[in-house]
N, C-alpha and C. Protein backbone atom coordinates (compact mmCIF):
# COMPACT_ATOMS: atom_id res chain seq x y z
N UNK A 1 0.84 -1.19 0.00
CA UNK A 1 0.00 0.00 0.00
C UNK A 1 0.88 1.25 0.00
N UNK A 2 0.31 2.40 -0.60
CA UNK A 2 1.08 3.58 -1.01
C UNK A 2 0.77 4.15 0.19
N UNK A 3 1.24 4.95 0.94
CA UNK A 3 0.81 6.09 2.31
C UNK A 3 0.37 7.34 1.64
N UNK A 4 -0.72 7.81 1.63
CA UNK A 4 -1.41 9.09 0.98
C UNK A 4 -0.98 10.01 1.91
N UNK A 5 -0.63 11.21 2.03
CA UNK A 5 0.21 12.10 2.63
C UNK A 5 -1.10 12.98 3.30
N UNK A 6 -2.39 13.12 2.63
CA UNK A 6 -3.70 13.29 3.56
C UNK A 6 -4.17 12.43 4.64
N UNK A 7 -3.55 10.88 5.01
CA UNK A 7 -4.11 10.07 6.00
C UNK A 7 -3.05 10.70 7.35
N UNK A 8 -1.81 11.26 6.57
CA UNK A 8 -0.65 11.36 7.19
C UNK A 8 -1.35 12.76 8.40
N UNK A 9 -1.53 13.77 7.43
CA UNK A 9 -2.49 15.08 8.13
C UNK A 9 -3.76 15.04 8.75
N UNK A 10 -4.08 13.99 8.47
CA UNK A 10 -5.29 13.45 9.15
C UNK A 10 -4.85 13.00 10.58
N UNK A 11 -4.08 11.99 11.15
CA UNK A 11 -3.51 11.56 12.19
C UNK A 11 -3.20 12.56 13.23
N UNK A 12 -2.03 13.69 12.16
CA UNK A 12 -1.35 14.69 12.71
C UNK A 12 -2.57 15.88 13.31
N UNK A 13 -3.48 15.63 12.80
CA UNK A 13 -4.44 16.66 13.52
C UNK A 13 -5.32 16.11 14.43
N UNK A 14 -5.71 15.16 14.73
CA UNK A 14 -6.11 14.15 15.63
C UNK A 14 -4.62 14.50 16.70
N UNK A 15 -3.93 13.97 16.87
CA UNK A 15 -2.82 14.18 17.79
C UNK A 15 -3.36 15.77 18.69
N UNK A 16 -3.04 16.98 17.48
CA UNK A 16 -2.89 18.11 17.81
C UNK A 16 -4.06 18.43 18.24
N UNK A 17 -5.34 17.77 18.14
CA UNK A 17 -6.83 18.49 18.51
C UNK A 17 -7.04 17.39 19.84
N UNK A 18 -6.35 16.39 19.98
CA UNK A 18 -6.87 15.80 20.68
C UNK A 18 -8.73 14.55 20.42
N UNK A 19 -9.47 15.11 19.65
CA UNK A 19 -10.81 14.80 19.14
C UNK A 19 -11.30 14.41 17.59
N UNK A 20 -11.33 13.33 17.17
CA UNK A 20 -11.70 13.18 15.39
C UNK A 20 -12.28 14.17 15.65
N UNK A 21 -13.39 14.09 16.17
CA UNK A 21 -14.28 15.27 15.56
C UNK A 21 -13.47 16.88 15.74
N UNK A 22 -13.10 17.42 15.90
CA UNK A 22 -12.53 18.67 16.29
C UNK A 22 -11.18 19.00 15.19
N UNK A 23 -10.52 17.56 14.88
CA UNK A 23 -9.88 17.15 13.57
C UNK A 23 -10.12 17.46 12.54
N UNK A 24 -11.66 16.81 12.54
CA UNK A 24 -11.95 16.82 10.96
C UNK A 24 -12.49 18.16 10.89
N UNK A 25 -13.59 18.69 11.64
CA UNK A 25 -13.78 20.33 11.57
C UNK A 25 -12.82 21.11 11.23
N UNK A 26 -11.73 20.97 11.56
CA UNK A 26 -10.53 21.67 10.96
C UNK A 26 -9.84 21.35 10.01
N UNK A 27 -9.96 20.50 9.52
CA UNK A 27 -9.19 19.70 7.97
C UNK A 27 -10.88 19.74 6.83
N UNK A 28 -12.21 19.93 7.40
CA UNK A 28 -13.12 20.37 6.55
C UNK A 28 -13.45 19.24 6.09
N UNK A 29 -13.60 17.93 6.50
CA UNK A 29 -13.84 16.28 6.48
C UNK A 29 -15.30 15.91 7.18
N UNK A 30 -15.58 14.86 7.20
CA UNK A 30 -16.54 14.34 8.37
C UNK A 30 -15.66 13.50 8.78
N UNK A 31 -15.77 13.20 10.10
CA UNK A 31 -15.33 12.61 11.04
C UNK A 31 -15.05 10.73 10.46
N UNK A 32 -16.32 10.50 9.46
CA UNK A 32 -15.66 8.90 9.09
C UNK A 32 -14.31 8.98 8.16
N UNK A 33 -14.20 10.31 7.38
CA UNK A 33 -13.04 10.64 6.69
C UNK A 33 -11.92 9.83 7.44
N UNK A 34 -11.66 10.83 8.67
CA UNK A 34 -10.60 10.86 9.11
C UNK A 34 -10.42 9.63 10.12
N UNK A 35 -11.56 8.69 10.40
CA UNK A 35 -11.10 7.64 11.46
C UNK A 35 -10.64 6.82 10.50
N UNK A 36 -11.37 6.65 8.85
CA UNK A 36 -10.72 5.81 7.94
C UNK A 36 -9.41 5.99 7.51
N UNK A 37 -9.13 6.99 7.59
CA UNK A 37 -7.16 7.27 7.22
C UNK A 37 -6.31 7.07 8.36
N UNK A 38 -7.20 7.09 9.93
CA UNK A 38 -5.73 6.81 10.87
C UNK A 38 -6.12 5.11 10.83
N UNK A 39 -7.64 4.20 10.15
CA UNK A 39 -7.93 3.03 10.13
C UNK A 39 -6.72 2.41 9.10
N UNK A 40 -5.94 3.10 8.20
CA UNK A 40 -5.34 2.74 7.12
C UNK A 40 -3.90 2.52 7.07
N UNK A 41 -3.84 3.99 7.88
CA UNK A 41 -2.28 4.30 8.86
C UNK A 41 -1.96 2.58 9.83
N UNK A 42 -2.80 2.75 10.51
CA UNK A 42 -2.69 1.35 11.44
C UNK A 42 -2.73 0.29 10.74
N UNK A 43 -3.14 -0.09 9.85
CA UNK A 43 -2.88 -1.27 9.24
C UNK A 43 -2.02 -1.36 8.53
N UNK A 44 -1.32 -0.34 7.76
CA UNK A 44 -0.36 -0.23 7.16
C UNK A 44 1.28 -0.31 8.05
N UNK A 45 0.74 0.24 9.19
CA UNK A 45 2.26 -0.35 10.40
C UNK A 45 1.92 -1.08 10.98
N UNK A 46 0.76 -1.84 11.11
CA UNK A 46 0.43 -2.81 11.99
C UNK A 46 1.01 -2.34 13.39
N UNK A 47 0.36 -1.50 13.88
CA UNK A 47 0.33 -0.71 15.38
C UNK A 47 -0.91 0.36 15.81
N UNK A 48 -0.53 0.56 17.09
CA UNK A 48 -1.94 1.75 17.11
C UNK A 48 -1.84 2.72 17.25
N UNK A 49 -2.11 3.69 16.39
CA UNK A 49 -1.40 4.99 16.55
C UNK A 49 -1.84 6.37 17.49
N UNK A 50 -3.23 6.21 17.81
CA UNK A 50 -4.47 6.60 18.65
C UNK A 50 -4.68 5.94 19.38
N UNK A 51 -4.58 6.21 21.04
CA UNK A 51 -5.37 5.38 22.27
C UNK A 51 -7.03 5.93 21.85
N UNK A 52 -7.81 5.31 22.33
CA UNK A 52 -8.95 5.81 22.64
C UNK A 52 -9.79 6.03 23.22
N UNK A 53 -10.19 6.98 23.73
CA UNK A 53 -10.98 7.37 24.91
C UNK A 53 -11.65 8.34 24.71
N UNK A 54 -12.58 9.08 25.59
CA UNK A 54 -13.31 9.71 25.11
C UNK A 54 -12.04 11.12 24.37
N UNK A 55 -11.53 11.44 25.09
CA UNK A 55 -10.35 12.09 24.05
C UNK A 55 -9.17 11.64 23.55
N UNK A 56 -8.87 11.82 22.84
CA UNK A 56 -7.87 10.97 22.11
C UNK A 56 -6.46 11.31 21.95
N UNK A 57 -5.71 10.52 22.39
CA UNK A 57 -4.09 10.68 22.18
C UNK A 57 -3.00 10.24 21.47
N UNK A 58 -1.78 10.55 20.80
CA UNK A 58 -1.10 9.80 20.31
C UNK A 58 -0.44 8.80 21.45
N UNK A 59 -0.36 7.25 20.46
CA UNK A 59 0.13 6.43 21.75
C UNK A 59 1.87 6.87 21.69
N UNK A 60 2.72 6.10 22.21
CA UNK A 60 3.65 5.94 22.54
C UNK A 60 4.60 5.85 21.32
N UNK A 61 3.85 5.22 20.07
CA UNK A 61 4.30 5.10 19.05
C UNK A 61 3.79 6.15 17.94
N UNK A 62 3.08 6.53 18.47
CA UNK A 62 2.47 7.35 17.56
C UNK A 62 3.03 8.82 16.94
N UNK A 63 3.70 9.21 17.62
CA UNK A 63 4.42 10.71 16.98
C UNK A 63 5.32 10.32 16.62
């Protein structure tokens, strides 16, 4: 699989907002946009790149 450099900014704003939703409001997406590109990210490293909880963090591996 190729890494699309939008799943990449997708992640990176999730990190920085803390919230898909608050993410995608700011990248101008709906929210399934962007859980499907960090869904793509993770399978593509086979790791998790988002804990999840009600707010959301990069894990350990994730930045």
């Amino acid at each position: 699989m190729q890494i699309d450099l939008r799943d990449i900014d997708y992640f990176l704003a999730c990190a920085m907002h803390g919230r898909v939703t608050l993410a995608a409001e700011a990248l101008d997406v709906g929210s399934p946009v962007v859980i499907e590109a960090i869904r793509r990210l993770e399978e593509e490293f086979n790791i998790e790149l988002l804990t999840r909880h009600v707010a959301i963090r990069a894990s350990h591996r994730g930045p």
